[in-house]
Protein backbone atom coordinates (compact mmCIF):
# COMPACT_ATOMS: atom_id res chain seq x y z
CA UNK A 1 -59.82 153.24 -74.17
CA UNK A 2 -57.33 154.00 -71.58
CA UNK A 3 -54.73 156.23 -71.33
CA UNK A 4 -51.16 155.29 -70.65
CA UNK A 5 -51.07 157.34 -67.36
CA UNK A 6 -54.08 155.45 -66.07
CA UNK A 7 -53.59 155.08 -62.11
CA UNK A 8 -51.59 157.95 -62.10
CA UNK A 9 -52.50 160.77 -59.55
CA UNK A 10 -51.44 164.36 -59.98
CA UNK A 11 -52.32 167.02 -57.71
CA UNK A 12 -52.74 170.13 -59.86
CA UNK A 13 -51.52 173.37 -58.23
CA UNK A 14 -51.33 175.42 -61.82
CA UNK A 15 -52.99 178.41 -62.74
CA UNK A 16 -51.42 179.68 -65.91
CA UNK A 17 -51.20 178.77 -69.26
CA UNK A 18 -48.23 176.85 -69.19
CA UNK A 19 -48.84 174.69 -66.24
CA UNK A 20 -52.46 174.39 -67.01
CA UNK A 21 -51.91 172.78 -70.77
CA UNK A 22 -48.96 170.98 -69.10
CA UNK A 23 -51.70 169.04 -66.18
CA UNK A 24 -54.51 168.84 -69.06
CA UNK A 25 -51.50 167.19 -70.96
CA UNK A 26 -51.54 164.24 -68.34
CA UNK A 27 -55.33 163.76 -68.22
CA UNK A 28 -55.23 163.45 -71.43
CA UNK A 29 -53.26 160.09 -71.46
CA UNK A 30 -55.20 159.09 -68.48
CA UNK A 31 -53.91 160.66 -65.41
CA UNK A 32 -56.25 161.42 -62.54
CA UNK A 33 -55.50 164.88 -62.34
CA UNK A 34 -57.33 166.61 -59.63
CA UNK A 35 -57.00 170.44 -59.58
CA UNK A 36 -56.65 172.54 -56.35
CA UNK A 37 -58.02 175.96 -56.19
CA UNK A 38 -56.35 177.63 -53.07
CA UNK A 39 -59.59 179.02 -51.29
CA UNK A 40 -58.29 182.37 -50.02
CA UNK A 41 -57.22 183.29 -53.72
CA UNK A 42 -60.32 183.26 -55.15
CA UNK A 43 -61.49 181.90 -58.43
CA UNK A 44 -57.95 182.25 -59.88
CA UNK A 45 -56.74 178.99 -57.89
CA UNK A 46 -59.34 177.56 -60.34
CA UNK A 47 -57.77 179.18 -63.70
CA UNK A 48 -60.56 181.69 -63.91
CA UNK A 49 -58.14 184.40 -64.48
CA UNK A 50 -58.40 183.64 -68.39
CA UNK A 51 -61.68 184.20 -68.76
CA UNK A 52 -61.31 187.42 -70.20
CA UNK A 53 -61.53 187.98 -73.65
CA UNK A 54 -62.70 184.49 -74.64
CA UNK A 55 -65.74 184.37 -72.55
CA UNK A 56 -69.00 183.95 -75.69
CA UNK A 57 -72.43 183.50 -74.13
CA UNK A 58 -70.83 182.96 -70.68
CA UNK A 59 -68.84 180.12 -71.89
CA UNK A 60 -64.90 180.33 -71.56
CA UNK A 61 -63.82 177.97 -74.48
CA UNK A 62 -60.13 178.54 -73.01
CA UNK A 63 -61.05 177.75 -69.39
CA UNK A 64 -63.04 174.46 -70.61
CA UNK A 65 -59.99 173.24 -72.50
CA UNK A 66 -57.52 174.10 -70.20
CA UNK A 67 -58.78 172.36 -67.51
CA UNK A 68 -60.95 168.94 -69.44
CA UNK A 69 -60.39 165.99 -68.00
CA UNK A 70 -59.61 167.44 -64.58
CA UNK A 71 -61.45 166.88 -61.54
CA UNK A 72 -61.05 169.54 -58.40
CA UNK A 73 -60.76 170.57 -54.87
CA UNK A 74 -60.71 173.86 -52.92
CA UNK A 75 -58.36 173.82 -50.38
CA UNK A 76 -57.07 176.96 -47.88
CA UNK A 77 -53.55 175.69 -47.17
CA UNK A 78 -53.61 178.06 -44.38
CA UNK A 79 -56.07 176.11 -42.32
CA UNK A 80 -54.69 172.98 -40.69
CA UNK A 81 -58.06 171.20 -41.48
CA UNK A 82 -57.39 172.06 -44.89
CA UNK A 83 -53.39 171.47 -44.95
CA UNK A 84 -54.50 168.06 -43.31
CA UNK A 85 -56.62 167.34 -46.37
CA UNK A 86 -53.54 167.99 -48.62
CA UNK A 87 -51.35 165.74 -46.71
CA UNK A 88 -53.96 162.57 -46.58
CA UNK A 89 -53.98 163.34 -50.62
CA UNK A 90 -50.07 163.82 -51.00
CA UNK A 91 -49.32 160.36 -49.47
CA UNK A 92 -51.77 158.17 -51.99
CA UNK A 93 -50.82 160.92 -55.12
CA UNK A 94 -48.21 160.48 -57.59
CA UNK A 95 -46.88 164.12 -58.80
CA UNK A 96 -47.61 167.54 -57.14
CA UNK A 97 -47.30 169.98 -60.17
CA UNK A 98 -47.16 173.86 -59.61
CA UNK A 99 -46.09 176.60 -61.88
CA UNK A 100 -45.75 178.96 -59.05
CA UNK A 101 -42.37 181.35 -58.25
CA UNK A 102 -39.99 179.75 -56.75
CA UNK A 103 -40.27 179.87 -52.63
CA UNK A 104 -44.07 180.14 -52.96
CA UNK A 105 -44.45 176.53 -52.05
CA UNK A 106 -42.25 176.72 -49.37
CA UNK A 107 -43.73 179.22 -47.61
CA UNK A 108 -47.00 177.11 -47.84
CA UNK A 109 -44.74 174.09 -45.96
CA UNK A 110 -45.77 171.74 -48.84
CA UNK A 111 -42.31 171.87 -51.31
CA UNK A 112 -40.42 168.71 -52.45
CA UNK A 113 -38.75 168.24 -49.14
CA UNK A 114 -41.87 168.19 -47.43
CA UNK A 115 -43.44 165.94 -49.80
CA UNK A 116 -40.80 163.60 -49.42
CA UNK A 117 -41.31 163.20 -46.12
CA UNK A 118 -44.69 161.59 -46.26
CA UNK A 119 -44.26 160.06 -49.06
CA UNK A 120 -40.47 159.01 -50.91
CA UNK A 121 -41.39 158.28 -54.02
CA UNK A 122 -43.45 161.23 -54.85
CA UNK A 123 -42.86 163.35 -58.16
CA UNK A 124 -42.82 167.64 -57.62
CA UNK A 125 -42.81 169.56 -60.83
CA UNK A 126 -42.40 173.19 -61.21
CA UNK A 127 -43.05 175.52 -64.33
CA UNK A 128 -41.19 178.63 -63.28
CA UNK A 129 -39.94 181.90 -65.18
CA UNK A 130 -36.06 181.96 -64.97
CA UNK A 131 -35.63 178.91 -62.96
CA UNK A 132 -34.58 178.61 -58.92
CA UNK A 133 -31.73 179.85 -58.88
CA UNK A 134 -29.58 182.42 -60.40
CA UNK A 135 -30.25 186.62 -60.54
CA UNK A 136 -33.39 186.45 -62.29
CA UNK A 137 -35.27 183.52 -59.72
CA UNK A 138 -37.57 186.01 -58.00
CA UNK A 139 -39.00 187.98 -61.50
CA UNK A 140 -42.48 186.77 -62.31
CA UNK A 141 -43.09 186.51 -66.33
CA UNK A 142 -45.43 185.21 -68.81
CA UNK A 143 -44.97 184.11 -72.68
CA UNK A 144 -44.34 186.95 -74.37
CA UNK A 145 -41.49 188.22 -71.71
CA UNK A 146 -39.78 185.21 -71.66
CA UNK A 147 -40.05 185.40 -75.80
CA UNK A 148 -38.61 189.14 -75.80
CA UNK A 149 -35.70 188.34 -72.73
CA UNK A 150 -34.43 185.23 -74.63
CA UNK A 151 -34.28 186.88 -78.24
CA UNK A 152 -36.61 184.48 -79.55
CA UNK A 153 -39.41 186.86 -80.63
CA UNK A 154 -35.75 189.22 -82.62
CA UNK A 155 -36.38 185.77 -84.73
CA UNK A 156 -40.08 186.83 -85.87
CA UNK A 157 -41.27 189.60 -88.27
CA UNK A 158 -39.40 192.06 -90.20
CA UNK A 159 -36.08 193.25 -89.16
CA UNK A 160 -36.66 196.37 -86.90
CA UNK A 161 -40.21 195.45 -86.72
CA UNK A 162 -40.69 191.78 -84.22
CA UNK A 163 -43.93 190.47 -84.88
CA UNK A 164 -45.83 188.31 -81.50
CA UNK A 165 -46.83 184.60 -82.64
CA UNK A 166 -50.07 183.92 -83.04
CA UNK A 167 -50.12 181.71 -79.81
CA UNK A 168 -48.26 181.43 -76.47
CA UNK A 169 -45.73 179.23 -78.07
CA UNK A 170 -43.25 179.52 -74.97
CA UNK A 171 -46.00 178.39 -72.51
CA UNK A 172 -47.23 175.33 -75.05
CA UNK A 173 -44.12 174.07 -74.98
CA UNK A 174 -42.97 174.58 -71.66
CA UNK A 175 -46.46 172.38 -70.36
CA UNK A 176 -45.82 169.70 -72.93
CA UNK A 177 -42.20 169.47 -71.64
CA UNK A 178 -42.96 169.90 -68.19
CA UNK A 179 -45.83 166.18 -68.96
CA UNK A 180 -42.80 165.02 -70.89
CA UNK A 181 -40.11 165.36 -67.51
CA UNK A 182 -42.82 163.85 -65.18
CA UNK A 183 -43.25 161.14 -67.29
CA UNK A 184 -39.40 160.34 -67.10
CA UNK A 185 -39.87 160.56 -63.39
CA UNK A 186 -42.11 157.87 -63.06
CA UNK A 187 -40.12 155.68 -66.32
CA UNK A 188 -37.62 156.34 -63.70
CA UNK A 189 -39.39 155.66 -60.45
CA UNK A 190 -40.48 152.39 -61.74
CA UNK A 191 -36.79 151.31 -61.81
CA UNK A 192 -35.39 152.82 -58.52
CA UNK A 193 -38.37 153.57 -56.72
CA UNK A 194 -37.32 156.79 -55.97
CA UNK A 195 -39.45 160.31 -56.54
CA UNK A 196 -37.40 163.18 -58.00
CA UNK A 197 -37.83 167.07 -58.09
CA UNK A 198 -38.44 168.23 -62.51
CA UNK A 199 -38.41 171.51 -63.06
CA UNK A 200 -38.95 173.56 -66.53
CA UNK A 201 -37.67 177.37 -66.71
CA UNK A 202 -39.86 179.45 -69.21
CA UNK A 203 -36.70 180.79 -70.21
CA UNK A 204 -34.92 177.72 -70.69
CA UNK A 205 -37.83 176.14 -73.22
CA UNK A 206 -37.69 179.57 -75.49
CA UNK A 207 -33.64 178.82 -75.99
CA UNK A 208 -34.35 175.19 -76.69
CA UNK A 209 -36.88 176.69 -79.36
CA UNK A 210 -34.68 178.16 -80.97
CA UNK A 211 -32.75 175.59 -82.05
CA UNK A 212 -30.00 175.83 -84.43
CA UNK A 213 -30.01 179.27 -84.41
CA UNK A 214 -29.18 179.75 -80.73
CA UNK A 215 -26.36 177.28 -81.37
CA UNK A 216 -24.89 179.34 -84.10
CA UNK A 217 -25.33 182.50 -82.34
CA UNK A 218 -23.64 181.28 -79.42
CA UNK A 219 -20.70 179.86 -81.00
CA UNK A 220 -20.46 181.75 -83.50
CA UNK A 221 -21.30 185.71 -81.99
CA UNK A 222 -23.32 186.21 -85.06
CA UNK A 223 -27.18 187.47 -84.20
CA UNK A 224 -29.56 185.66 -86.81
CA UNK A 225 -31.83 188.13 -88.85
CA UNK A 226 -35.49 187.41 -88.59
CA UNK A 227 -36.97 185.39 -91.16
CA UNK A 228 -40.03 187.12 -92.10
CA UNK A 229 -42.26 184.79 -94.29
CA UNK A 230 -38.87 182.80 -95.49
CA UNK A 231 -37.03 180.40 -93.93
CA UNK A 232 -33.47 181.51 -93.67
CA UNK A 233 -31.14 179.41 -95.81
CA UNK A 234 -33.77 177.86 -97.07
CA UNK A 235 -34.82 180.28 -100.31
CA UNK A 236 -37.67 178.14 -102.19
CA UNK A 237 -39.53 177.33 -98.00
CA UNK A 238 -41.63 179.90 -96.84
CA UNK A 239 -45.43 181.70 -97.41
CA UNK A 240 -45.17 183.30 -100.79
CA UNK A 241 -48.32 185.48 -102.38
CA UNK A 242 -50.14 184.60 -105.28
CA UNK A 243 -52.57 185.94 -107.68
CA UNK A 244 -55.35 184.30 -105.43
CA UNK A 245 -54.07 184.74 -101.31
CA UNK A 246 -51.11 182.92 -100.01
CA UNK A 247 -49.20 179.27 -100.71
CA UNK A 248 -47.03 178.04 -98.01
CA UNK A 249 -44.15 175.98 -99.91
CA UNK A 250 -40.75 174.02 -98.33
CA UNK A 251 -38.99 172.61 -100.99
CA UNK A 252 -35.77 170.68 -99.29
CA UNK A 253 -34.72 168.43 -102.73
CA UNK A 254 -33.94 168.73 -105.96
CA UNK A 255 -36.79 165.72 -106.01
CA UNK A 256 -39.21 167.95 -104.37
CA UNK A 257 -38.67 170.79 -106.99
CA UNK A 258 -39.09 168.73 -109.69
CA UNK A 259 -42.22 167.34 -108.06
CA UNK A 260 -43.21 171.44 -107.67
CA UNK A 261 -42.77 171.99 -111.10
CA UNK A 262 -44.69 169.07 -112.38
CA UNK A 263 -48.11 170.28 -110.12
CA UNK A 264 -47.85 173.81 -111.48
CA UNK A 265 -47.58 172.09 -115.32
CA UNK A 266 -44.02 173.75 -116.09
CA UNK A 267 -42.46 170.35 -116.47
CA UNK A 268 -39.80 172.06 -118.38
CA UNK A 269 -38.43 174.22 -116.04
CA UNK A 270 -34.70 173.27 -114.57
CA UNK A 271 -34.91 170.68 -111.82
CA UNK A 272 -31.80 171.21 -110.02
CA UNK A 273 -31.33 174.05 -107.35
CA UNK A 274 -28.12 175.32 -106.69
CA UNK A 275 -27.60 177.70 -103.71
CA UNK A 276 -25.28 180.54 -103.39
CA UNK A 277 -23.70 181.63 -100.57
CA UNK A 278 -23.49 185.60 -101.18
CA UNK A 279 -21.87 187.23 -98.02
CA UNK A 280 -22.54 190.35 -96.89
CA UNK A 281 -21.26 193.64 -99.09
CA UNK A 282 -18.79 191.17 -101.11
CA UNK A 283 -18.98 189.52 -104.60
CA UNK A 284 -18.91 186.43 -106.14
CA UNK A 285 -18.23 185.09 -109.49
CA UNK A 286 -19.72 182.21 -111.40
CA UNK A 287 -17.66 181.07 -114.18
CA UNK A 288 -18.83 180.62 -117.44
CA UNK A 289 -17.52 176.91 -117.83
CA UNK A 290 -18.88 176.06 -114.71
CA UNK A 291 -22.67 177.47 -114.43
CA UNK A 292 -23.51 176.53 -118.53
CA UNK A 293 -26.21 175.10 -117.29
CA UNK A 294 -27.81 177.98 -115.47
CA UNK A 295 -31.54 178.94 -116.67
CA UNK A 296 -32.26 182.00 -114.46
CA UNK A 297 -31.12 183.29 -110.94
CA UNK A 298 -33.78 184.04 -108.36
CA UNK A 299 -32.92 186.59 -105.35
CA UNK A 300 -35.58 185.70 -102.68
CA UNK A 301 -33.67 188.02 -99.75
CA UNK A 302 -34.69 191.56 -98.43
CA UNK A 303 -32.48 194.26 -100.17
CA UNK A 304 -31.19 194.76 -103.22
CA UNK A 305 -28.66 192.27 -105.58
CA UNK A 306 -26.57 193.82 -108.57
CA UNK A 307 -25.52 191.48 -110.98
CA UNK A 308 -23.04 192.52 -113.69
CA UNK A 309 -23.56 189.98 -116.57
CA UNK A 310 -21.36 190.96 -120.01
CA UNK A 311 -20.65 194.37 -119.27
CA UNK A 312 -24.11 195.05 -118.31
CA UNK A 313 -25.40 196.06 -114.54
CA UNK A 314 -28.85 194.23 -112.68
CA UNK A 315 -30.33 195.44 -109.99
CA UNK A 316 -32.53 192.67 -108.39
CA UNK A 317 -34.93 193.29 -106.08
CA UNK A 318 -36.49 190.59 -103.38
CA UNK A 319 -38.38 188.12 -105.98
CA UNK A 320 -36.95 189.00 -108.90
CA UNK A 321 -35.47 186.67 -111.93
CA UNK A 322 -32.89 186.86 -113.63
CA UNK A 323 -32.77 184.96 -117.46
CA UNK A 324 -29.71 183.74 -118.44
CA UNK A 325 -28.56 183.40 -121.99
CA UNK A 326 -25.21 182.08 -123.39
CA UNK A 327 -22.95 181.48 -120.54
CA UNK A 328 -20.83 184.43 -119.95
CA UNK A 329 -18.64 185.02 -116.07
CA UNK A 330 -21.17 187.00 -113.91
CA UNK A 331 -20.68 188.91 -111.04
CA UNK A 332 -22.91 188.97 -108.10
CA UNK A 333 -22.22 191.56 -105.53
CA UNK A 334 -24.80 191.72 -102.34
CA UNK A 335 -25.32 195.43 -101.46
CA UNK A 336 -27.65 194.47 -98.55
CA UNK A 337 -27.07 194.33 -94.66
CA UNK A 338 -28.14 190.82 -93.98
CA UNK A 339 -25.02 188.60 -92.85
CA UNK A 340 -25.71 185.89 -94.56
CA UNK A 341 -27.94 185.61 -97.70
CA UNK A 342 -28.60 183.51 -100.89
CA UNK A 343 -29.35 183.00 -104.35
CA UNK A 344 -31.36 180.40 -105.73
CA UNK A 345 -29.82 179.72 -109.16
CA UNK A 346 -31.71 177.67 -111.79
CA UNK A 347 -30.05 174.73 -113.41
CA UNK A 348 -30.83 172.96 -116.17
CA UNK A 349 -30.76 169.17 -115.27
C-alpha cells in the first residue's frame, strides 16, 4: 500500500540520530527519501558513525533501521560536477533536510536562500542543538546534553542521583517533530504554493517534553523533584515491586481503583481515593466528622510522615499503611524536604 508522502522527494543531508529517525520517519509514509553522503567526509555522510557498539556479525541493526527505506548518493559538494548534481536534484526535490550546525550549509552555498532560488517552493529543514540564533547557536550537542542543559534529565532518578533514559528520547522526538513540521510545510505549500524554512532546536523539543512541569516551574519558580518510579501527584501510578519482579500500575479514577481491587480479589477494600495535599514541614488535620469513612492512610513519598492519631505518634515510612479505627482528629505533619507531597487516604465508599 502506499504511503501518504508518496511523490514526495526529500534530499537527506542527516547523519545523527535525530535527523536520521526524523528522514526514515518520511520514508516510512512513502517519501522518496534519497540520502547524501558528502564524499570528502567519509562513511559518516552515510550514518556509519553509529556503528559502534551495535555492530553483531558485521551487521549494524541501528544503521539498517535508521536509514530503511532510503535510497542514496555520494556527492563532494566541493566539486562543481558534484554541486551541479545537487542542483539538477534540488529543482525536481521537495524538502532538503539537514541536522547540521547552523552556518554549515551556508558555507557549502546550498542553504534555504539558495534553494529558493532554483526552486520557490522548496521545503529546508534543520535539526540543530540550540537553534540559529541566540548565545548558544554555534555549541554542537547530542541527546544527553541537551537532556542535562534543559533540566529534563533533574526530572529522572532519585533526587541527588539523575538517572539517563533508556533511549535518546530528546533525539526521537526531535526527528518525529522535525517529519511532523515538514509535513505542515507541504499541508501548507499545497495552499499557497510557497516553500518555507522548519527548523527544530534539540533544546527546544526537551522543554516541550517536559510538559506541565516546565510550565509550573516557570511560573511558578518552584524546581519539580524527580519522580523516581512514581508519578508525582499521582500516588497509586508508577512501577511498584512485588513478591515476584515489578507491576507498573496508573490508577487515575476512583473507577479504576475499584476495577484494581476487583483483579487482585480484595473486592472489599475502600473504593474511593482521597488525596492529601501535605506541604512541606507543615501539618494538617483531618477531622473526625469529616474522614469517618477513612480505612487506612498510605504514604507513597520519599521521607518520613508522623502521624499523631489519639495521643499516640506514627512514623511512616515510604509504603507504609496506616489502619484506622474509630474516627478520632489526626494530625499529619510532613517532616520531609520534598515541596510538594501526598497521602493517599483510604475511604470507605
Amino acid at each position: 500500500m502506499n504511503g501518504p508522502l508518496e511523490g514526495v522527494r526529500v534530499i537527506d543531508f542527516t547523519h545523527t540520530v535525530a535527523g536520521l529517525y526524523g528522514a526514515m520517519v518520511l520514508a516510512d509514509q512513502g517519501a522518496e527519501v534519497i540520502k547524501v553522503g558528502l564524499a570528502h567526509g567519509g562513511a559518516k555522510g552515510l550514518g556509519d558513525s553509529f556503528k559502534t557498539g551495535f555492530a553483531t556479525d558485521d551487521v549494524d541493526y541501528r544503521f539498517i533501521q535508521l536509514n530503511r527505506n532510503k535510497k542514496s548518493i555520494s556527492l563532494d559538494l566541493k566539486s562543481p560536477a558534484a554541486k551541479d548534481v545537487f542542483w539538477d536534484l534540488a529543482r525536481v526535490s521537495d524538502v532538503v533536510f539537514d541536522n547540521y550546525r547552523p552556518g554549515v550549509l551556508t558555507r557549502l552555498g546550498i542553504d534555504y536562500p539558495a534553494l529558493r532560488k532554483v526552486n520557490p517552493t522548496i521545503i529546508s529543514c534543520s535539526i540543530t542543538a540550540f537553534g540559529s540564533t541566540g548565545p548558544y547557536r554555534d555549541r554542537p550537542a547530542a541527546d544527553y546534553v541537551v537532556q542535562g542543559v534543559s533540566g529534563l534529565l533533574s526530572l529522572t532518578g532519585l533526587p541527588g542521583k539523575p538517572i539517563i533514559p533508556g533511549t535518546y528520547v530528546v533525539d526521537l522526538a526531535a526527528g518525529t517533530l522535525a517529519a511532523q513540521g515538514i509535513a505542515s510545510a507541504l499541508f501548507y505549500r499545497d495552499r499557497s504554493g510557497q516553500g518555507q524554512r522548519v527548523e527544530v532546536p534539540l533544546l527546544d523539543t526537551a522543554f516541550s517534553l517536559m510538559h506541565y512541569k516546565a510550565a509550573h516551574h516557570l511560573n511558578t519558580g518552584i524546581v519539580p523533584p524527580p519522580d523516581g518510579s512514581k508519578a508525582q501527584g499521582l500516588p497509586l501510578s508508577g512501577v511498584f515491586q512485588t513478591r515476584d519482579g515489578f507491576m507498573t500500575l496508573m490508577v487515575l479514577t476512583p473507577q479504576q481503583w475499584q476495577g484494581l481491587c476487583q483483579v487482585f480479589g480484595r473486592p472489599d477494600h475502600p473504593v474511593e481515593v482521597i488525596q492529601v495535599e501535605m506541604p512541606a514541614g507543615k501539618s494538617v488535620v483531618l477531622p473526625a466528622s469529616s474522614y469517618a469513612r477513612i480505612r487506612q492512610a498510605v504514604w507513597v513519598q520519599s521521607g518520613e510522615l508522623v502521624i499523631s492519631e489519639g495521643g499516640e505518634r506514627h512514623v511512616l515510612a515510604t509504603g507504609d499503611c496506616l489502619g484506622f479505627g474509630a474516627p478520632s482528629e489526626t494530625t499529619f505533619a510532613n517532616e520531609t524536604k520534598a515541596p510538594c507531597s501526598y497521602l493517599v487516604v483510604l475511604a470507605r465508599s
